[in-house]
PDB file of N, CA and C in Angstrom:
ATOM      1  N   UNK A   1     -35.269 -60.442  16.328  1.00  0.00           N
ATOM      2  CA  UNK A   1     -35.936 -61.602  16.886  1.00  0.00           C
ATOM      3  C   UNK A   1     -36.232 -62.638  15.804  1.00  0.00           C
ATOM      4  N   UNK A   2     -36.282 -62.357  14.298  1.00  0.00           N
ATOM      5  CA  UNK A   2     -37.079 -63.078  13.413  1.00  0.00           C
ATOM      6  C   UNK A   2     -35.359 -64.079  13.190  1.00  0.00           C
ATOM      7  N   UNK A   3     -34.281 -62.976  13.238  1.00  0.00           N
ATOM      8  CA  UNK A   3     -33.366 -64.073  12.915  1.00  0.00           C
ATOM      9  C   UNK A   3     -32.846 -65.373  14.032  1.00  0.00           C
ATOM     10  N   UNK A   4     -33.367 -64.938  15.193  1.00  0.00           N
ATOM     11  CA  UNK A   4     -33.396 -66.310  16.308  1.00  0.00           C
ATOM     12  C   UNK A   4     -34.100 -67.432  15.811  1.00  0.00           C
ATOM     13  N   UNK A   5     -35.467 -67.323  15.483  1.00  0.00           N
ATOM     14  CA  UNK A   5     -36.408 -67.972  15.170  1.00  0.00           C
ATOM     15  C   UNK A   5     -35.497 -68.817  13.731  1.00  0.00           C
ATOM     16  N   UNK A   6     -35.117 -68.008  13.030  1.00  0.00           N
ATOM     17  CA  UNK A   6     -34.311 -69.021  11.728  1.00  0.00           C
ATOM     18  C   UNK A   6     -33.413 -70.019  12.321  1.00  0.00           C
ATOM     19  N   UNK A   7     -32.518 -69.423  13.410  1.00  0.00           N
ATOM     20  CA  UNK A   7     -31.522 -70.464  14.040  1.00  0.00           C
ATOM     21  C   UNK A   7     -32.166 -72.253  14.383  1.00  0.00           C
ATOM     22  N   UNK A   8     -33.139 -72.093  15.240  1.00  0.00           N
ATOM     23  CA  UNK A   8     -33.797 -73.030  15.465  1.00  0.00           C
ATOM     24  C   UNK A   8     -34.019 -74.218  14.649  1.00  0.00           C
ATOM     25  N   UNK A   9     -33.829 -75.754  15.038  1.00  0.00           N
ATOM     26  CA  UNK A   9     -33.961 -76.517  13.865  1.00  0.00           C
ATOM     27  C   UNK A   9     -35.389 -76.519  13.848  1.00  0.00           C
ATOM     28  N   UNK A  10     -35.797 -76.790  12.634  1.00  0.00           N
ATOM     29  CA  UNK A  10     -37.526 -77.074  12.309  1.00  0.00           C
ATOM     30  C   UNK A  10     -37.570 -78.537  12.173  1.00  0.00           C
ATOM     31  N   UNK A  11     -38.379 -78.859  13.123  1.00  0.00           N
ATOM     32  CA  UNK A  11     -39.056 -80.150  12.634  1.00  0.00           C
ATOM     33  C   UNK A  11     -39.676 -80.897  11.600  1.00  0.00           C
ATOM     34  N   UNK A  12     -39.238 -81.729  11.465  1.00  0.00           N
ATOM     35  CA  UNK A  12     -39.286 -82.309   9.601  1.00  0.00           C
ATOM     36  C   UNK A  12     -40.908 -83.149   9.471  1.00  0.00           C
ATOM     37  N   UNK A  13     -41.381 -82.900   8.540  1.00  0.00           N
ATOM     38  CA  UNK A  13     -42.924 -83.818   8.639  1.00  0.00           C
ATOM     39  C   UNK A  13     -42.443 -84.687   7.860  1.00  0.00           C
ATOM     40  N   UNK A  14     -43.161 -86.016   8.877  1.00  0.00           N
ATOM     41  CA  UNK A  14     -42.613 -87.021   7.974  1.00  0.00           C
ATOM     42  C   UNK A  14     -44.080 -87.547   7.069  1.00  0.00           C
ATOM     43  N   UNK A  15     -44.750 -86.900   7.206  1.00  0.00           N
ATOM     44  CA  UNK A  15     -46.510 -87.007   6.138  1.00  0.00           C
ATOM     45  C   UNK A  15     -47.046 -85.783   6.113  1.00  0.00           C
ATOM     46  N   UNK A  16     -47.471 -85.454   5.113  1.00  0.00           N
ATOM     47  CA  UNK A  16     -48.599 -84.480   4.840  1.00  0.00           C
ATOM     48  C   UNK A  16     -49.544 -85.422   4.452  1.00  0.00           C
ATOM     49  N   UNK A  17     -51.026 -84.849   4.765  1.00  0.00           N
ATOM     50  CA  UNK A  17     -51.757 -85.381   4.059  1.00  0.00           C
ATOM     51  C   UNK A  17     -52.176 -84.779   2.853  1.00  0.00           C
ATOM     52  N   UNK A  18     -52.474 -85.803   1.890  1.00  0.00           N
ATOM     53  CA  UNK A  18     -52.339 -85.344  -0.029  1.00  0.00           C
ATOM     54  C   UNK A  18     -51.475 -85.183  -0.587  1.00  0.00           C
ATOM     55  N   UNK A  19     -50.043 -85.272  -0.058  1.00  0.00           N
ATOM     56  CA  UNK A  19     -49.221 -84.761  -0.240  1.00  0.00           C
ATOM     57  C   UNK A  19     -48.286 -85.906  -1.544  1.00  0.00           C
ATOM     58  N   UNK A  20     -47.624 -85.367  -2.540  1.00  0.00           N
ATOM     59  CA  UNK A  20     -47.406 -86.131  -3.884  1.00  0.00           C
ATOM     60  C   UNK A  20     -46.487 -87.191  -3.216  1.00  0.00           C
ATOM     61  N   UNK A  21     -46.693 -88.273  -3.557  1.00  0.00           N
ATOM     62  CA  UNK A  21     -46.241 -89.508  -3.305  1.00  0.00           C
ATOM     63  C   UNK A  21     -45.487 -90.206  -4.307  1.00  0.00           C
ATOM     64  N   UNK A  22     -45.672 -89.543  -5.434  1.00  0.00           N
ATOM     65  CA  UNK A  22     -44.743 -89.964  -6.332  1.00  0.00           C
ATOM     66  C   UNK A  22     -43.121 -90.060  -6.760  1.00  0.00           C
ATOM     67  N   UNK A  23     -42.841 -89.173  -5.889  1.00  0.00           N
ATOM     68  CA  UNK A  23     -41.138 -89.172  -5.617  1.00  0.00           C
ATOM     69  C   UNK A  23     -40.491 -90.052  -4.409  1.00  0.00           C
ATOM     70  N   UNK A  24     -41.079 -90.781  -3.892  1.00  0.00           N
ATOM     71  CA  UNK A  24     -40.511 -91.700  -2.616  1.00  0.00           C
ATOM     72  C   UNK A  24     -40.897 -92.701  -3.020  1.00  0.00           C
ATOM     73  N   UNK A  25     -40.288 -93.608  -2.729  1.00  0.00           N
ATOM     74  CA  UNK A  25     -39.464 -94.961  -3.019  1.00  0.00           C
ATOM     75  C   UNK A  25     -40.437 -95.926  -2.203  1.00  0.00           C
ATOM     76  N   UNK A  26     -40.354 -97.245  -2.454  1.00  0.00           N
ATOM     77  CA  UNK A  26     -41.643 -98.549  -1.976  1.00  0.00           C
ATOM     78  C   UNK A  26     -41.328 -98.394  -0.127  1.00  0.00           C
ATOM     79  N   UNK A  27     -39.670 -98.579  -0.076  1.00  0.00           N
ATOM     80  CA  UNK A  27     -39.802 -98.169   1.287  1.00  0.00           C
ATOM     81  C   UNK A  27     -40.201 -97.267   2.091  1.00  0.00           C
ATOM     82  N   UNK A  28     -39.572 -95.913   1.423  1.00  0.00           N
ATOM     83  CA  UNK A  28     -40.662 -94.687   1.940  1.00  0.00           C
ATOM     84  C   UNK A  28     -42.265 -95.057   2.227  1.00  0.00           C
ATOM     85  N   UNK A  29     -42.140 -95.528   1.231  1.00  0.00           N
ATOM     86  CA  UNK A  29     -44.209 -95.235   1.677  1.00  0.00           C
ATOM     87  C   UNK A  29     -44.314 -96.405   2.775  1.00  0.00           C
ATOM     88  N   UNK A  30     -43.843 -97.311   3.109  1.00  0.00           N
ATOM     89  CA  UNK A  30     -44.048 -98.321   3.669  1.00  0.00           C
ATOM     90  C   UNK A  30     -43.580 -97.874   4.884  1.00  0.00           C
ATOM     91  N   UNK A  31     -42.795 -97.092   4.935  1.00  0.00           N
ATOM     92  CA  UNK A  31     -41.960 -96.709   6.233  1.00  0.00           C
ATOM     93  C   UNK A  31     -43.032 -95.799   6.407  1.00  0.00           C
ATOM     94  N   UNK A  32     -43.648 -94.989   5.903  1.00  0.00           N
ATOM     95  CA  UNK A  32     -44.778 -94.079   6.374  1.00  0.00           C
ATOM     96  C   UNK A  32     -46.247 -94.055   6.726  1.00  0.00           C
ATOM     97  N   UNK A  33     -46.000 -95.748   6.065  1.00  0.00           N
ATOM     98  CA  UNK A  33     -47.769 -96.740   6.318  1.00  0.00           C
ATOM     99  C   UNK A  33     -47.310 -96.989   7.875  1.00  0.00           C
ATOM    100  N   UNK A  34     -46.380 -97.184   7.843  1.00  0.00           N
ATOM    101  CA  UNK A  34     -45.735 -98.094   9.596  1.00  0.00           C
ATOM    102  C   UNK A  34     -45.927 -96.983  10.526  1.00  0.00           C
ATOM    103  N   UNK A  35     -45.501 -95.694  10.559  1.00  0.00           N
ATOM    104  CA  UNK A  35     -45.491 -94.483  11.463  1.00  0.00           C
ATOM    105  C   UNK A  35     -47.223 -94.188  11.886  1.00  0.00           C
ATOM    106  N   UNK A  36     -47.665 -93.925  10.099  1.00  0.00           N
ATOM    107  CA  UNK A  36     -48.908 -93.911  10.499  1.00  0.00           C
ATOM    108  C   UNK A  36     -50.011 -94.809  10.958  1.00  0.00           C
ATOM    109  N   UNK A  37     -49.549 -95.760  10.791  1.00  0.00           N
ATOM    110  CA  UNK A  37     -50.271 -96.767  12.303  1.00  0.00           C
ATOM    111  C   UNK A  37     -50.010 -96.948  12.961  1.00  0.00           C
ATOM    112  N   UNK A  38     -48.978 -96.286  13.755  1.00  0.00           N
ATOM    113  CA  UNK A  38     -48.696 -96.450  14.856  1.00  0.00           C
ATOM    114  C   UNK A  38     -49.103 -94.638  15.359  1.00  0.00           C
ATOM    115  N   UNK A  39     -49.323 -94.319  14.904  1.00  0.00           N
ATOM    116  CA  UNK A  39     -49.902 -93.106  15.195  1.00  0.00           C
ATOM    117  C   UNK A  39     -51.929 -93.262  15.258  1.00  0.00           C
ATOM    118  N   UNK A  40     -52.537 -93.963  14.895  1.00  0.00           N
ATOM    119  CA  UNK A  40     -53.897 -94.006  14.707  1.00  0.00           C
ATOM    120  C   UNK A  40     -53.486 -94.667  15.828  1.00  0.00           C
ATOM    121  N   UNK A  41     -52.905 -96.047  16.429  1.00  0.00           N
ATOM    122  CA  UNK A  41     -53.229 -96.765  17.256  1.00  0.00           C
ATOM    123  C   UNK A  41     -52.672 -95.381  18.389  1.00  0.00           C
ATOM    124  N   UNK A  42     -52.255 -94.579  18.682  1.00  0.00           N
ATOM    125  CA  UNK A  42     -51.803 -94.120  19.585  1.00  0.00           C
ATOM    126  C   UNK A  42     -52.723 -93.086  19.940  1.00  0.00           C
ATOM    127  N   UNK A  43     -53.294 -92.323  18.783  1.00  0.00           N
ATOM    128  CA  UNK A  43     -54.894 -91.724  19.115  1.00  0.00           C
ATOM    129  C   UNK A  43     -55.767 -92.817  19.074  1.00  0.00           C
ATOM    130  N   UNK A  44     -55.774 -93.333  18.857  1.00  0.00           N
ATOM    131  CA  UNK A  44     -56.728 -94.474  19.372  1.00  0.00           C
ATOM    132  C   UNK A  44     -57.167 -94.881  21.048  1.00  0.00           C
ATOM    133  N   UNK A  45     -55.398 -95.140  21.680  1.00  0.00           N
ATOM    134  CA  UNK A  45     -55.559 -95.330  22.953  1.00  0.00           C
ATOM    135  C   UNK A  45     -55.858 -93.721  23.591  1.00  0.00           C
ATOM    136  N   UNK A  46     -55.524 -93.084  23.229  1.00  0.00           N
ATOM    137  CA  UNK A  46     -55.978 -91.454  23.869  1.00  0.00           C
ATOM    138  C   UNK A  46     -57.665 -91.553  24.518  1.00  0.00           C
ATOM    139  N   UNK A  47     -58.098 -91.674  23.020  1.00  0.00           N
ATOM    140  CA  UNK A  47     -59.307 -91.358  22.803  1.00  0.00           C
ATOM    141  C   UNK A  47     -59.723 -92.290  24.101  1.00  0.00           C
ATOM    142  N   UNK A  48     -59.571 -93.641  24.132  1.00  0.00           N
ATOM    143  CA  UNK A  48     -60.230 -95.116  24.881  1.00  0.00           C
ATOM    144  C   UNK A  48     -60.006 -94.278  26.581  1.00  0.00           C
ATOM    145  N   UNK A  49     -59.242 -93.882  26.832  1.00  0.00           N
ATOM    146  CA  UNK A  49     -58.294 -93.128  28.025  1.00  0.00           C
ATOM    147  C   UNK A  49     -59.185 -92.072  28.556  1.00  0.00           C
ATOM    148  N   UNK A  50     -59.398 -91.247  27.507  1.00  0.00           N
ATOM    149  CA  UNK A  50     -60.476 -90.119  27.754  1.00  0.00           C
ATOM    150  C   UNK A  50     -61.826 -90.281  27.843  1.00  0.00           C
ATOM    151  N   UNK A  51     -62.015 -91.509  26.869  1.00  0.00           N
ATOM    152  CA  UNK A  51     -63.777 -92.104  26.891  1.00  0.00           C
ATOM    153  C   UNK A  51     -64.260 -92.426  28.470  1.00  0.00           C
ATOM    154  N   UNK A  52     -63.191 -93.839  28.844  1.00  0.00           N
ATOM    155  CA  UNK A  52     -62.681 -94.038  30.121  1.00  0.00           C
ATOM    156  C   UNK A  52     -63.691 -92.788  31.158  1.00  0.00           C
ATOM    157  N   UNK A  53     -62.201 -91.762  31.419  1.00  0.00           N
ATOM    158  CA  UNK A  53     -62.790 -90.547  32.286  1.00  0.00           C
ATOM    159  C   UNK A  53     -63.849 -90.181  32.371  1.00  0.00           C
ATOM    160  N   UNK A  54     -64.305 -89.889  31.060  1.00  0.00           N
ATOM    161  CA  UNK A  54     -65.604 -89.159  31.022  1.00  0.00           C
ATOM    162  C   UNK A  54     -66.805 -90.188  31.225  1.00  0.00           C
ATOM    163  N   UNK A  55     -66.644 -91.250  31.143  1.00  0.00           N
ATOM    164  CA  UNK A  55     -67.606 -92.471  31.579  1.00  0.00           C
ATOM    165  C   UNK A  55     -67.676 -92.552  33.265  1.00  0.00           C
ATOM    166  N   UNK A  56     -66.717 -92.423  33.364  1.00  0.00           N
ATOM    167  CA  UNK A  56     -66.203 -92.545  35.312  1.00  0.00           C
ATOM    168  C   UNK A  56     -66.535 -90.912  36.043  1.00  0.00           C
ATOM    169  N   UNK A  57     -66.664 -90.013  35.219  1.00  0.00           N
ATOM    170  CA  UNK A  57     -67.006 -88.601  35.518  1.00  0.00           C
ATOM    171  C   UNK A  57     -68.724 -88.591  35.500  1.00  0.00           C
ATOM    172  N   UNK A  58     -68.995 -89.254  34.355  1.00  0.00           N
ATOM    173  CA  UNK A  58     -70.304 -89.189  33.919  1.00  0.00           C
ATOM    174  C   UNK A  58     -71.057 -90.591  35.266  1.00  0.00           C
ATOM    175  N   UNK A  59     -70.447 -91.197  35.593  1.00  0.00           N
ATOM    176  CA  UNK A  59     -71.050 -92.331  36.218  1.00  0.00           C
ATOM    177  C   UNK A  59     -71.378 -91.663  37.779  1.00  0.00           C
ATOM    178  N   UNK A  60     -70.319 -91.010  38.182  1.00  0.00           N
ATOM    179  CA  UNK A  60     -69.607 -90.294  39.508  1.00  0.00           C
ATOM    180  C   UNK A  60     -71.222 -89.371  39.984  1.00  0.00           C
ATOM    181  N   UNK A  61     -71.598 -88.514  38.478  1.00  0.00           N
ATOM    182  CA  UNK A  61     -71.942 -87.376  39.083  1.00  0.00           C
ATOM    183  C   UNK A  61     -73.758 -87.567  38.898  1.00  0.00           C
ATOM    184  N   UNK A  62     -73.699 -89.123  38.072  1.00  0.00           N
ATOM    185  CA  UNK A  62     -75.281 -89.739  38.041  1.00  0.00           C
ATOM    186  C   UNK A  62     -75.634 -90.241  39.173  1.00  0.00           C
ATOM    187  N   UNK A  63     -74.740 -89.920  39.864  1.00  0.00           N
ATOM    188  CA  UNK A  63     -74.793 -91.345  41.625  1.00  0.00           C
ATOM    189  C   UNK A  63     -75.863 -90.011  42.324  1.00  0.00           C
TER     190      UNK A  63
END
């Protein structure tokens, strides 16, 4: 079973956090400033989405 699991492609991280930054290039990092804001803005809208609910849950069950 362990050698199935090797077959599989692994998904590549495109950030660690802390992770040495010194071997990638002005674009790299720039290309990875760009992902990761578009990733905050995307938990961002989550969060607004869920606040949302729980405001409309919380409003629902004060009635």
């Amino acid at each position: 079973m362990a050698a199935e699991d090797d077959d599989k492609p692994r998904k590549k991280i495109s950030h660690e956090i802390g992770q040495d930054l010194s071997l990638l290039s002005v674009g790299d990092v720039e290309d990875r400033i760009a992902r990761l804001a578009a990733e905050i803005e995307r938990l961002k809208a989550d969060a607004a989405k869920k606040r949302a609910s729980r405001d409309a849950a919380n409003a629902f069950f004060k009635s």
